[in-house]
C-alpha atoms as a PDB file:
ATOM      1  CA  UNK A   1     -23.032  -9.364  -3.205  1.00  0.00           C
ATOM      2  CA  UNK A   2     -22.673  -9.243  -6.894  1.00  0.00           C
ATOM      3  CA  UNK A   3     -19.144  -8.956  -8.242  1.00  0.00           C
ATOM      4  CA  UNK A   4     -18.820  -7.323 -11.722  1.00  0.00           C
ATOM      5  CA  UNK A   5     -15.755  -8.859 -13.514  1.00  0.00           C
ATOM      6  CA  UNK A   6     -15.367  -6.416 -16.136  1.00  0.00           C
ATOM      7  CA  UNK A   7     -15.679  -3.290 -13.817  1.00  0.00           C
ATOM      8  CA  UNK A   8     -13.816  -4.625 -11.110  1.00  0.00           C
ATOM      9  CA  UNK A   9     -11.139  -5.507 -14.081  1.00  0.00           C
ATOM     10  CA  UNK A  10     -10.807  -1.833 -15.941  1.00  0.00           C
ATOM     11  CA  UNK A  11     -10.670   0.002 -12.400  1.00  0.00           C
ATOM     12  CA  UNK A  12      -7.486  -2.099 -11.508  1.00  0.00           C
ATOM     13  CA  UNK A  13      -6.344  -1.565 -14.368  1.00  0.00           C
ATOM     14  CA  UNK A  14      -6.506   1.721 -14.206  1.00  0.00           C
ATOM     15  CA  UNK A  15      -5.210   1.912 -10.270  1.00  0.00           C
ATOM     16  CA  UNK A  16      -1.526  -0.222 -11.862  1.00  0.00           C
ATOM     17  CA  UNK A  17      -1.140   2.698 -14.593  1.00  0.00           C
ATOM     18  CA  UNK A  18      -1.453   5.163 -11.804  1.00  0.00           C
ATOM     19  CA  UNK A  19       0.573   3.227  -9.504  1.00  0.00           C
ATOM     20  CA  UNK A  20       3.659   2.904 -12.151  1.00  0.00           C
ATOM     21  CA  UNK A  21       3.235   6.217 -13.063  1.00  0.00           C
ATOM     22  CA  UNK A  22       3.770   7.840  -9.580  1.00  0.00           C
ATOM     23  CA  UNK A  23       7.040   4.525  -9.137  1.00  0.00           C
ATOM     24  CA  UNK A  24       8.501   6.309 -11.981  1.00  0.00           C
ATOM     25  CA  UNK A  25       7.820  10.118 -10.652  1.00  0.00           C
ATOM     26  CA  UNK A  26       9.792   9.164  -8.004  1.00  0.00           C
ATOM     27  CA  UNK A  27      12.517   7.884  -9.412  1.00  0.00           C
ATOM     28  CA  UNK A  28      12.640   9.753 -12.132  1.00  0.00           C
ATOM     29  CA  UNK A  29      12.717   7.068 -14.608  1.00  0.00           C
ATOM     30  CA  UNK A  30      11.932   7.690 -18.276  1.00  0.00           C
ATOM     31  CA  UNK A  31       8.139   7.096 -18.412  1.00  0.00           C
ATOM     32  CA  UNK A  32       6.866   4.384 -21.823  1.00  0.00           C
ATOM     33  CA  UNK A  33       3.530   4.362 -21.984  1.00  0.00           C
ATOM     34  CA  UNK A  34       3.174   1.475 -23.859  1.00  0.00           C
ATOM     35  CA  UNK A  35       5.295  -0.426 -21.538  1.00  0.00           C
ATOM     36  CA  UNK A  36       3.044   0.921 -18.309  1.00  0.00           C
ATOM     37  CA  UNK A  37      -0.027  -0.109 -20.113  1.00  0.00           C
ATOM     38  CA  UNK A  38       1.397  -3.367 -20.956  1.00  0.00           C
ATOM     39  CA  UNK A  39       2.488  -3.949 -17.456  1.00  0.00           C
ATOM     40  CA  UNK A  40      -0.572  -2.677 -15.826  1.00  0.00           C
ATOM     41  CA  UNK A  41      -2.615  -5.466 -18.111  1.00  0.00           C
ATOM     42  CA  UNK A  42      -0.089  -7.928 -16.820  1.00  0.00           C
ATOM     43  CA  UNK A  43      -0.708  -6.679 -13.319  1.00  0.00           C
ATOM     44  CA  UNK A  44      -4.755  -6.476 -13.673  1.00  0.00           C
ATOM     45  CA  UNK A  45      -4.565 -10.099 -15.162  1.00  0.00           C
ATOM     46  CA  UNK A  46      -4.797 -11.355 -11.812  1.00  0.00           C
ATOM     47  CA  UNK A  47      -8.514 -10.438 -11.344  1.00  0.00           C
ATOM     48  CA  UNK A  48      -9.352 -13.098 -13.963  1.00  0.00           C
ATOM     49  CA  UNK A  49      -7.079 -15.545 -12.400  1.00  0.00           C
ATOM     50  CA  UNK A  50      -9.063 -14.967  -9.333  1.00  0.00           C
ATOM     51  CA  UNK A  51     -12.016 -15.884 -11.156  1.00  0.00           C
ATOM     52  CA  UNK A  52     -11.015 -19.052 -12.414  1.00  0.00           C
ATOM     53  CA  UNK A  53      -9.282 -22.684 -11.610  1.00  0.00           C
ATOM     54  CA  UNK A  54      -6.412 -21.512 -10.559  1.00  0.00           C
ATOM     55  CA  UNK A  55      -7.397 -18.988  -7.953  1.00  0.00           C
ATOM     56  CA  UNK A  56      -5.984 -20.958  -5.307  1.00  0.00           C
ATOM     57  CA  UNK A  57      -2.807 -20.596  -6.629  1.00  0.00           C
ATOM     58  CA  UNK A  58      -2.867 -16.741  -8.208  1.00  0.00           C
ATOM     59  CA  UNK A  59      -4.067 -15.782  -4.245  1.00  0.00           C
ATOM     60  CA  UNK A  60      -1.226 -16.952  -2.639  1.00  0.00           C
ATOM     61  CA  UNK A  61       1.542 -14.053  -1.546  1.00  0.00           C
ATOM     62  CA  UNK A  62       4.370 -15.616  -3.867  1.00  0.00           C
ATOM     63  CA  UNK A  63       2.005 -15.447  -6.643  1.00  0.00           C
ATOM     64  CA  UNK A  64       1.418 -11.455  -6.562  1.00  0.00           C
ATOM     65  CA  UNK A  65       5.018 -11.407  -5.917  1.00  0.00           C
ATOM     66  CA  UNK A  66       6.166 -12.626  -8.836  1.00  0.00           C
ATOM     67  CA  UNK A  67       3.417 -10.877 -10.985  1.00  0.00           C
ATOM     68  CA  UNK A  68       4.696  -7.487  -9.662  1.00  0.00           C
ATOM     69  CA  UNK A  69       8.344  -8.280 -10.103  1.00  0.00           C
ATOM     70  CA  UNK A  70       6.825  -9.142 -13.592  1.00  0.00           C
ATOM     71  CA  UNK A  71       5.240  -5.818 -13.741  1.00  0.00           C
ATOM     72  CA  UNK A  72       7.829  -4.259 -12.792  1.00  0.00           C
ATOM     73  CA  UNK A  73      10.226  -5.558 -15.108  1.00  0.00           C
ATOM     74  CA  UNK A  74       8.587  -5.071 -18.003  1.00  0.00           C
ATOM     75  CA  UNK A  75       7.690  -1.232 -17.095  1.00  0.00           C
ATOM     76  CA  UNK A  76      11.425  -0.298 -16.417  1.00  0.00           C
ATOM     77  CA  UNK A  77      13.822  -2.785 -17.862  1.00  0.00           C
ATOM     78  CA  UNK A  78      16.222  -4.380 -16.052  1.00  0.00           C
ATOM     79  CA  UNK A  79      19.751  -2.814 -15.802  1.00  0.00           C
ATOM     80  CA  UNK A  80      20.909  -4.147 -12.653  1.00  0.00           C
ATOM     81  CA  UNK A  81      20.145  -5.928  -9.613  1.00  0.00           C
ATOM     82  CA  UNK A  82      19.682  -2.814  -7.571  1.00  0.00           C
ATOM     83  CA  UNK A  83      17.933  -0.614 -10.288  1.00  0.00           C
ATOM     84  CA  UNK A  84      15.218  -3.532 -10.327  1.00  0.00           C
ATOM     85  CA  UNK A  85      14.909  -3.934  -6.458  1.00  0.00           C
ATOM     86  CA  UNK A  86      14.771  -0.172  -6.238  1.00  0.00           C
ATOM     87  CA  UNK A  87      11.968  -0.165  -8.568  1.00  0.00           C
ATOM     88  CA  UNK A  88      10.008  -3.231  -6.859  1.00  0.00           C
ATOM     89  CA  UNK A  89      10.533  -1.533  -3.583  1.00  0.00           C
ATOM     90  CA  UNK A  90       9.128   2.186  -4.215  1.00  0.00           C
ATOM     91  CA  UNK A  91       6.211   0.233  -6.417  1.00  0.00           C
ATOM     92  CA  UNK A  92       5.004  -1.756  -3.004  1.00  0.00           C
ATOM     93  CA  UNK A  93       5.462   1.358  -1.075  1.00  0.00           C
ATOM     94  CA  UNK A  94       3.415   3.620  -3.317  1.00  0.00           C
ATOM     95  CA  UNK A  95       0.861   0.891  -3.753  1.00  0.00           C
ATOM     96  CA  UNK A  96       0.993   0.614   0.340  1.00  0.00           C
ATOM     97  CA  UNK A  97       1.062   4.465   0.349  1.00  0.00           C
ATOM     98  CA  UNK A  98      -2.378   5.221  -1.594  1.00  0.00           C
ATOM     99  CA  UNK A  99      -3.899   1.794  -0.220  1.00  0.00           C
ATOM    100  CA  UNK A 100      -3.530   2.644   2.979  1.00  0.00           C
ATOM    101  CA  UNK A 101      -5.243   6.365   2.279  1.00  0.00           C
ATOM    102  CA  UNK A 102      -7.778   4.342   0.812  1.00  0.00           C
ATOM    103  CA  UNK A 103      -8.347   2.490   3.740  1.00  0.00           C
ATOM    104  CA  UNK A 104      -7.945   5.201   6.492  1.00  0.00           C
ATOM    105  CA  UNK A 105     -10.542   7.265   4.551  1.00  0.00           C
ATOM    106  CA  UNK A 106     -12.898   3.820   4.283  1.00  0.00           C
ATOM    107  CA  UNK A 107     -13.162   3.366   7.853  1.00  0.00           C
ATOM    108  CA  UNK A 108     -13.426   7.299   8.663  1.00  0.00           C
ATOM    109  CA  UNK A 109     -16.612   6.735   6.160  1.00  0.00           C
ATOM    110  CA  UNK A 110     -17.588   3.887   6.232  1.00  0.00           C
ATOM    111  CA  UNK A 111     -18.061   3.572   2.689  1.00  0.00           C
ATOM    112  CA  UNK A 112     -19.553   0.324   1.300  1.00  0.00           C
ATOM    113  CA  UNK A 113     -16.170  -1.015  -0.495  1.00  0.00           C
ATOM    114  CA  UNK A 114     -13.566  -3.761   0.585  1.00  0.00           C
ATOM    115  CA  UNK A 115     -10.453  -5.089  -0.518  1.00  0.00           C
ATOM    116  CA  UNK A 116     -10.168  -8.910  -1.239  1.00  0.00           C
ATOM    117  CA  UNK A 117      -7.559 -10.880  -3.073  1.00  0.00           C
ATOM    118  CA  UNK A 118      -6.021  -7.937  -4.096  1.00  0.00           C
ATOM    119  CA  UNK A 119      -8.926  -6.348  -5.357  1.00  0.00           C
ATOM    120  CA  UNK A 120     -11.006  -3.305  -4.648  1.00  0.00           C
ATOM    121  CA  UNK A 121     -15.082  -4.059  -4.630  1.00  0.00           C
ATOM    122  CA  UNK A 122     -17.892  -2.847  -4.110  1.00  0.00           C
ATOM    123  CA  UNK A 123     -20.565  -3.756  -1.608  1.00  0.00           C
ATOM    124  CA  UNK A 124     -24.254  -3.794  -2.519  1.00  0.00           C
ATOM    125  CA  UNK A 125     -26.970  -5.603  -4.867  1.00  0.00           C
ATOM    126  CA  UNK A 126     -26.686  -5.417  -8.586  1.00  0.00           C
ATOM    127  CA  UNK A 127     -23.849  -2.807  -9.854  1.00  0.00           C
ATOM    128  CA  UNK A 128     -22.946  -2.330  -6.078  1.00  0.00           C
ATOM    129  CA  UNK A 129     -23.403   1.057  -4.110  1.00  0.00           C
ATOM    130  CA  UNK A 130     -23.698   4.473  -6.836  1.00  0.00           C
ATOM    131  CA  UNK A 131     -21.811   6.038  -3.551  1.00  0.00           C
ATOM    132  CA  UNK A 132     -19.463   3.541  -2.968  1.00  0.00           C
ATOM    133  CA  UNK A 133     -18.376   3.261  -6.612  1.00  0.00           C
ATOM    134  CA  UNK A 134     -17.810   7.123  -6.992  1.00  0.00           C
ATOM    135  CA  UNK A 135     -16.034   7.310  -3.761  1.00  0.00           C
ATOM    136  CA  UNK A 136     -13.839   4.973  -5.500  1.00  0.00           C
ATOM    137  CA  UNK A 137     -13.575   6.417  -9.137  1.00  0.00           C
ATOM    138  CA  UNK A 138     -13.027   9.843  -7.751  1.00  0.00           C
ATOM    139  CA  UNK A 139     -11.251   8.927  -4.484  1.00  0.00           C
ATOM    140  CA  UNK A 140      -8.440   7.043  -5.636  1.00  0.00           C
ATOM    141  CA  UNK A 141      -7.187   9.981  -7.589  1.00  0.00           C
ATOM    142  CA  UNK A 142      -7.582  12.244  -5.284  1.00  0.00           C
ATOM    143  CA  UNK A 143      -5.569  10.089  -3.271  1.00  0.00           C
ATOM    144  CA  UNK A 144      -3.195   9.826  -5.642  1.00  0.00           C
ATOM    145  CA  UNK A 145      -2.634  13.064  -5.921  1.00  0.00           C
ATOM    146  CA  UNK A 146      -1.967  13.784  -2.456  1.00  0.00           C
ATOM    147  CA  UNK A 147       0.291  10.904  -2.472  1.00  0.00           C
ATOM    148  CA  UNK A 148       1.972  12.394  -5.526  1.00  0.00           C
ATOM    149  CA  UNK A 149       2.569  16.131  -3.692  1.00  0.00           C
ATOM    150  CA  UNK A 150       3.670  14.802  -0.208  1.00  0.00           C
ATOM    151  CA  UNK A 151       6.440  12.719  -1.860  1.00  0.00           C
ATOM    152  CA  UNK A 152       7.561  15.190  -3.787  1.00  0.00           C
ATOM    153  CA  UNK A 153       7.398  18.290  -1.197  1.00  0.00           C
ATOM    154  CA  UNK A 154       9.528  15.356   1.135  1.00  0.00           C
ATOM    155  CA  UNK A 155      11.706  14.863  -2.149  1.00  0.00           C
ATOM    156  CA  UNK A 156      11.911  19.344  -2.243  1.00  0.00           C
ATOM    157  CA  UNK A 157      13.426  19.169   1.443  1.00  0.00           C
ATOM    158  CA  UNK A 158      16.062  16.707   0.514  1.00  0.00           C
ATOM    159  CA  UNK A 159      17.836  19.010  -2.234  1.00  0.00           C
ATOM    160  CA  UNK A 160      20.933  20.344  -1.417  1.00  0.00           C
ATOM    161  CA  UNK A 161      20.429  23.945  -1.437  1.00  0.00           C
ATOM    162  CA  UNK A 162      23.279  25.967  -2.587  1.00  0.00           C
ATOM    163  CA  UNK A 163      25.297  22.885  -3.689  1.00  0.00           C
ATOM    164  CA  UNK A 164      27.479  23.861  -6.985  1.00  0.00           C
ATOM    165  CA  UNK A 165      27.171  21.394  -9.449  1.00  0.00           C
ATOM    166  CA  UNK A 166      28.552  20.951 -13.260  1.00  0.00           C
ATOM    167  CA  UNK A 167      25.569  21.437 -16.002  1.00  0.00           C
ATOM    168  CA  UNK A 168      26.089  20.460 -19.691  1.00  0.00           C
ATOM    169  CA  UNK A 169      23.910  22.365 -21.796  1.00  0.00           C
ATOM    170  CA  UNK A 170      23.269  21.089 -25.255  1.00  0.00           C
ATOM    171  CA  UNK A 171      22.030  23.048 -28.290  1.00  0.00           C
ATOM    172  CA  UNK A 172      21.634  22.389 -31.946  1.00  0.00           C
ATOM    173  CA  UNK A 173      24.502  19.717 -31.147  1.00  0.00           C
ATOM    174  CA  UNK A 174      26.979  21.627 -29.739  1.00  0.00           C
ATOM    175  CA  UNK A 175      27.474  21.612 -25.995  1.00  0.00           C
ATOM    176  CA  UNK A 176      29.024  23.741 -22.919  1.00  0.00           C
ATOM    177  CA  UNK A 177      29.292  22.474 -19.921  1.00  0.00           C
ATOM    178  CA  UNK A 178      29.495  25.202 -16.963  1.00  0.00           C
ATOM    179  CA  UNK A 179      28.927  25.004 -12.820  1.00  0.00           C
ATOM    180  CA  UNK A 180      25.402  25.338 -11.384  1.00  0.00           C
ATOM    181  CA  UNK A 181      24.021  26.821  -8.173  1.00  0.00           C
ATOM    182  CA  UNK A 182      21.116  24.756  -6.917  1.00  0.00           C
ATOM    183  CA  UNK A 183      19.037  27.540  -5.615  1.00  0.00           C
ATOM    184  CA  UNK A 184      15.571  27.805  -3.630  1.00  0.00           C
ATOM    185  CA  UNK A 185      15.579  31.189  -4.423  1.00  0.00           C
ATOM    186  CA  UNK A 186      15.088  30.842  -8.366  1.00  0.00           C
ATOM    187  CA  UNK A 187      11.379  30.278  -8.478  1.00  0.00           C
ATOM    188  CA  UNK A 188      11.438  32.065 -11.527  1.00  0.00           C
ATOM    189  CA  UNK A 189       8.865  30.235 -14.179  1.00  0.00           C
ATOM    190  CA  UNK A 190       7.134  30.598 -17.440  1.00  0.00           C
ATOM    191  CA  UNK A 191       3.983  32.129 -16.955  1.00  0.00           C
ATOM    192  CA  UNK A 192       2.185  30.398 -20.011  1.00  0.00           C
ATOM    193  CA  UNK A 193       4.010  26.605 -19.707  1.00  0.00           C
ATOM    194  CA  UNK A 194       4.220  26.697 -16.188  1.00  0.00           C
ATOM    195  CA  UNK A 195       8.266  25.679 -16.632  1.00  0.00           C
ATOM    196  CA  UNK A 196      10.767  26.027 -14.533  1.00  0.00           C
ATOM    197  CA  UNK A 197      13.474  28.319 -16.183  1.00  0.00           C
ATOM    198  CA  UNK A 198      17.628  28.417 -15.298  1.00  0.00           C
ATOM    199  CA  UNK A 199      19.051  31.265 -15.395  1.00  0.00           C
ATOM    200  CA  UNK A 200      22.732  31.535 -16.858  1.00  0.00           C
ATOM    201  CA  UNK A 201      25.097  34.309 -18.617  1.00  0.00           C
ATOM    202  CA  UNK A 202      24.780  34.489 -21.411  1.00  0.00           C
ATOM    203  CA  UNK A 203      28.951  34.968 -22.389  1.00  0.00           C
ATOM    204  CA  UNK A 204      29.062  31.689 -21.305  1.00  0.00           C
ATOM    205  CA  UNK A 205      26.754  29.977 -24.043  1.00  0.00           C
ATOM    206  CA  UNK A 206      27.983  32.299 -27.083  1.00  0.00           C
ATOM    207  CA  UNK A 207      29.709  28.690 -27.928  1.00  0.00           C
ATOM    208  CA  UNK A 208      26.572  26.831 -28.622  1.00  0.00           C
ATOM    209  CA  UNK A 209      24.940  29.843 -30.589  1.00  0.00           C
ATOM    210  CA  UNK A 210      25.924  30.307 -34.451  1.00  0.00           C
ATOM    211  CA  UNK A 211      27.668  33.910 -35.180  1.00  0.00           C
ATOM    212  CA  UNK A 212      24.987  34.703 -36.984  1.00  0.00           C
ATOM    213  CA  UNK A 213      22.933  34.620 -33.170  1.00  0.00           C
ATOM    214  CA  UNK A 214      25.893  36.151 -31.124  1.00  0.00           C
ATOM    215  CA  UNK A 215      24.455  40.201 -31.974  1.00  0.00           C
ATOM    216  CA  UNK A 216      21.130  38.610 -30.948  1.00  0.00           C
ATOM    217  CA  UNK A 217      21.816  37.133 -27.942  1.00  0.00           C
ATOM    218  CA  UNK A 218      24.091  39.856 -27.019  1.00  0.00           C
ATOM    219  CA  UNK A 219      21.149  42.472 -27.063  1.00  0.00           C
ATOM    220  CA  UNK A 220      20.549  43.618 -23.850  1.00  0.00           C
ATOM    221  CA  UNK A 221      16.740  44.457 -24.789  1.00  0.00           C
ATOM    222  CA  UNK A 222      14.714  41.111 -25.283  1.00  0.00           C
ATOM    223  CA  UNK A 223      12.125  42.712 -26.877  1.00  0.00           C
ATOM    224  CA  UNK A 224      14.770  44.189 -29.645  1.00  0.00           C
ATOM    225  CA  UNK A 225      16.132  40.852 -29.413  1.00  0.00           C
ATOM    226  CA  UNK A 226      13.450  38.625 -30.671  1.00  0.00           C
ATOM    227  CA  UNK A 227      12.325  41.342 -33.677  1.00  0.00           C
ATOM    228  CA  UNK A 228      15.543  41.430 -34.683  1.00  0.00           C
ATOM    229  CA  UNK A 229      16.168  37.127 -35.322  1.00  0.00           C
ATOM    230  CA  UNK A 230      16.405  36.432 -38.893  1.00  0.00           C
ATOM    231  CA  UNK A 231      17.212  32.532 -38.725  1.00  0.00           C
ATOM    232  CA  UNK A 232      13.630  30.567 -38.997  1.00  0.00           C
ATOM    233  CA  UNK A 233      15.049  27.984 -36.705  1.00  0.00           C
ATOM    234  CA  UNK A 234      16.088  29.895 -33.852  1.00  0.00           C
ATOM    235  CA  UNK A 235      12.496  31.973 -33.965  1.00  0.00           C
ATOM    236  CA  UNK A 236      10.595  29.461 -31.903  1.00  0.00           C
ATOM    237  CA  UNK A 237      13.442  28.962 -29.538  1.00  0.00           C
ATOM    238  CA  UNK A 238      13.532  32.229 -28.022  1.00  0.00           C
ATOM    239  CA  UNK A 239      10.849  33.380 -25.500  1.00  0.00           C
ATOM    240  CA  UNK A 240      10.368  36.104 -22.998  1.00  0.00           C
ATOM    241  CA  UNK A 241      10.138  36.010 -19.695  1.00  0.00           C
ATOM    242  CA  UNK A 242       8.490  38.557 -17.176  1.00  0.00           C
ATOM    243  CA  UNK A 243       9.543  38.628 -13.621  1.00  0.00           C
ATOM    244  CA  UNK A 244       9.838  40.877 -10.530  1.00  0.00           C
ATOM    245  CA  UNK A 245      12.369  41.693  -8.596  1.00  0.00           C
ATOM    246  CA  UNK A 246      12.774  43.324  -5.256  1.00  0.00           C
ATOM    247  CA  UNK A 247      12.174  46.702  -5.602  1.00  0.00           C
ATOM    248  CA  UNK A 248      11.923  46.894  -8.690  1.00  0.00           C
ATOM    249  CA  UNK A 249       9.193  47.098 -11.388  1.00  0.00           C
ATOM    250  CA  UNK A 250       8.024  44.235 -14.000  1.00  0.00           C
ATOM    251  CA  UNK A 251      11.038  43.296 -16.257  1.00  0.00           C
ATOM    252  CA  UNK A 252      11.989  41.457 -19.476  1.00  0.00           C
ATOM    253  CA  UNK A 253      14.405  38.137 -19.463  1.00  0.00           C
ATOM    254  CA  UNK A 254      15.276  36.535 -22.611  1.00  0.00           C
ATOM    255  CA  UNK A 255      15.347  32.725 -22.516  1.00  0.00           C
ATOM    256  CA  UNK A 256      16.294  30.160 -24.852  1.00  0.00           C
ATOM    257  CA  UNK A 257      14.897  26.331 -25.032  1.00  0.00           C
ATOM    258  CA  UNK A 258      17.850  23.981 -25.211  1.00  0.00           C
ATOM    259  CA  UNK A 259      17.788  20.784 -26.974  1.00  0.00           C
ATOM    260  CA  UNK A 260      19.289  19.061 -23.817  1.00  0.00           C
ATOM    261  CA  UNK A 261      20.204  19.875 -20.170  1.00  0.00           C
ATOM    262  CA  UNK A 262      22.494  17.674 -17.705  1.00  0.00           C
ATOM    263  CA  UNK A 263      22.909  18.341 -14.022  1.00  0.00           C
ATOM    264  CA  UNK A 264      25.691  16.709 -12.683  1.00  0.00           C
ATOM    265  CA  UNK A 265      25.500  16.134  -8.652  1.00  0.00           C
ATOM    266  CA  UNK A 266      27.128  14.146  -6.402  1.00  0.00           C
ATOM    267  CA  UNK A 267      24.737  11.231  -6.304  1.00  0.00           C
ATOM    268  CA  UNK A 268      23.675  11.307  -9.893  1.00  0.00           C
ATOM    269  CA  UNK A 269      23.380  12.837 -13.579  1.00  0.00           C
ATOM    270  CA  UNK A 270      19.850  14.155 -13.978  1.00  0.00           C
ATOM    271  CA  UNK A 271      18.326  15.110 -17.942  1.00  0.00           C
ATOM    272  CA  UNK A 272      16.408  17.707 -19.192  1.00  0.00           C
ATOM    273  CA  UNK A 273      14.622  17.648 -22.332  1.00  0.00           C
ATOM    274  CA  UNK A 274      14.071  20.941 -23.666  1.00  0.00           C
ATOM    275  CA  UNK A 275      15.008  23.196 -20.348  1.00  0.00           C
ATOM    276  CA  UNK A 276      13.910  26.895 -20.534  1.00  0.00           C
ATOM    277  CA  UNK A 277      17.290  29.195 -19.740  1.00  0.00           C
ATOM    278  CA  UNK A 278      17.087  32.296 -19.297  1.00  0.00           C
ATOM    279  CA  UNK A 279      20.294  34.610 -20.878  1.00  0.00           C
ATOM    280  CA  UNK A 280      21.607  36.876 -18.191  1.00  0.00           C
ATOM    281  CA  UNK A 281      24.121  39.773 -19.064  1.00  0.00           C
ATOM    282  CA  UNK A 282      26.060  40.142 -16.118  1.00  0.00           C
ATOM    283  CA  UNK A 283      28.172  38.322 -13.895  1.00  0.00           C
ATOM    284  CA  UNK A 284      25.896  35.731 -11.574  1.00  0.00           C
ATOM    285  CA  UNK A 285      28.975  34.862  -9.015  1.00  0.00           C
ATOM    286  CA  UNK A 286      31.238  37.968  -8.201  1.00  0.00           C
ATOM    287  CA  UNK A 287      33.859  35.026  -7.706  1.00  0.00           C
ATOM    288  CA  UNK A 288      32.959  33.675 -11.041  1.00  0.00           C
ATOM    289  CA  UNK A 289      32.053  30.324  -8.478  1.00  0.00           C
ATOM    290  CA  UNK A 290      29.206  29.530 -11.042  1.00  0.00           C
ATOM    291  CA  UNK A 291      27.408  30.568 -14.330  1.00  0.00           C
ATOM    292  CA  UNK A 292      24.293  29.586 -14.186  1.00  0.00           C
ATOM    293  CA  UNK A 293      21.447  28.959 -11.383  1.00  0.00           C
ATOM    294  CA  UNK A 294      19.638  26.163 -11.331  1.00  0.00           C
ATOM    295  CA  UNK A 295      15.995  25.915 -10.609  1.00  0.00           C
ATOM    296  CA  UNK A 296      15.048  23.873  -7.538  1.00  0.00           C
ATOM    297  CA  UNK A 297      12.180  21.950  -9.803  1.00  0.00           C
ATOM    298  CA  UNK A 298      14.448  21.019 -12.322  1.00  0.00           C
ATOM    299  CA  UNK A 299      16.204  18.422  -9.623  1.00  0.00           C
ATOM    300  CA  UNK A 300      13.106  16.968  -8.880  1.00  0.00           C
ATOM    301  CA  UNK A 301      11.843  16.796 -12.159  1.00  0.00           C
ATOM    302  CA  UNK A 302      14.974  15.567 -14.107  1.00  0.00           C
ATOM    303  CA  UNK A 303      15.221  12.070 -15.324  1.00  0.00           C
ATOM    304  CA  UNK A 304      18.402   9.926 -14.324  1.00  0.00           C
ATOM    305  CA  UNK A 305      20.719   9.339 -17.185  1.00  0.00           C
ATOM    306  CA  UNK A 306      22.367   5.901 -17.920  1.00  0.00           C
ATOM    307  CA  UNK A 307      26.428   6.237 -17.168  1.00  0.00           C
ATOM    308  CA  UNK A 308      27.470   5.769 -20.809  1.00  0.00           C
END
């Protein structure tokens, strides 16, 4: 078997990005690229080890340990003992996760790879296997992926549906705050950015709009709406938004992109950067319980803010 350093080297590397990535998906950390890449080539560092004098030593289990507390560290920060074991903890079980689809799908195929010393390669004369390579390259992903949608469709079941919550909505630096419905039934989106958008009255977030946007806003037709904004600023803030309701035909919503969203549950303070909400002109809560509605993808895909 032939063992090509370089290959076996960039593929890893590749596999730690990946890995990180989907660690921070999950819990919704703020992702650096630079500071994945860097870990990933701190993490990938221990094919060469493998390869050299000290391979005794860089193959032993506290060894990878402390590279992927390393790894880890240097992706996320450290902010507190817990924050930094949670991190280490969803990063082995992601990494067990995929590796272990890897492995089931290996011995359903039988496909000429193995996994030694940490390493994936490739079994075969010369460059290895073409087949065994591409099942790699093309299955990891794939694995990934599915990986990646399983956790998060576990992640969708968790959310607590029709839980009011306090949202602070933030806009050319001035802010609101008003309570939120966390509802499956919103699955309203953009159809060209694929966002998720909230819907909230718009009464409510006259404050954070200048006078000179209050007629604007206030126009019932979105269409009239947009022709009618004057302020060069606000003109790529404002979209619209088709959607269909029950028994009805194809309608118009006006939404806004705010600078910043924060939804406020029980557990934890989750950020939005540059949330779609869309302006409703009546009353969302006949018991005025909340003001907006909050899209069931925005708790999954919100970042946890620092306590300040």
């Amino acid at each position: 078997m032939t063992i090509y350093l370089d290959a076996i080297w960039l593929m890893n590397f590749c596999f730690d990005i990946m890995l990180l990535f989907l660690t921070a998906i999950i819990l919704k950390r703020n992702i650096v690229w630079k500071k994945i890449m860097i870990a990933s080539l701190i993490g990938s560092a221990i094919v060469i080890l493998l390869f050299s004098p000290f391979a005794q030593l860089a193959s032993r289990p506290e060894s990878k340990l402390i590279l992927s507390c390393v790894m880890v560290l240097y992706a996320f920060g450290f902010k507190k003992f817990r924050y930094f074991i949670e991190n280490l903890l969803t990063f082995y079980f992601v990494t067990f996760a995929v590796g272990g689809g890897m492995l089931g799908t290996y011995y359903f195929f039988q496909v000429g790879f193995s996994f030694q010393n940490n390493m994936i390669l490739t079994n075969g004369n010369g460059f290895g296997n073409p087949v065994s390579w591409l099942f790699i390259v093309v299955g990891f992903p794939i694995i990934w992926y599915f990986s990646r949608l399983r956790l998060e469709q576990v992640e969708a079941k968790k959310i607590h549906y029709d839980q009011i919550v306090d949202v602070s909505i933030t806009m050319m630096e001035k802010k609101v705050t008003v309570k939120g419905l966390i509802d499956s039934g919103n699955q309203l989106y953009d159809p060209i950015t694929k966002k998720p958008v909230m819907i909230a009255e718009a009464e409510k977030l006259m404050t954070v709009f200048p006078e000179s946007m209050h007629q604007v806003i206030s126009n019932r037709n979105p269409m009239e709406a947009v022709t009618a904004i004057e302020q060069k600023e606000w003109i790529g803030r404002l979209k619209i938004i088709p959607y269909r309701s029950v028994g009805q035909d194809l309608q118009l919503l006006l939404a806004v992109i705010a600078d910043e969203v924060v939804i406020h549950t029980k557990e934890e303070s989750l950020m939005l950067s540059r949330p779609l909400i869309g302006l409703n002109h009546s009353r969302l809560s006949s018991e005025d319980d909340y003001q907006c509605i909050i899209h069931p993808k925005m708790i999954q895909t919100g970042k946890q803010k620092d306590a300040s």
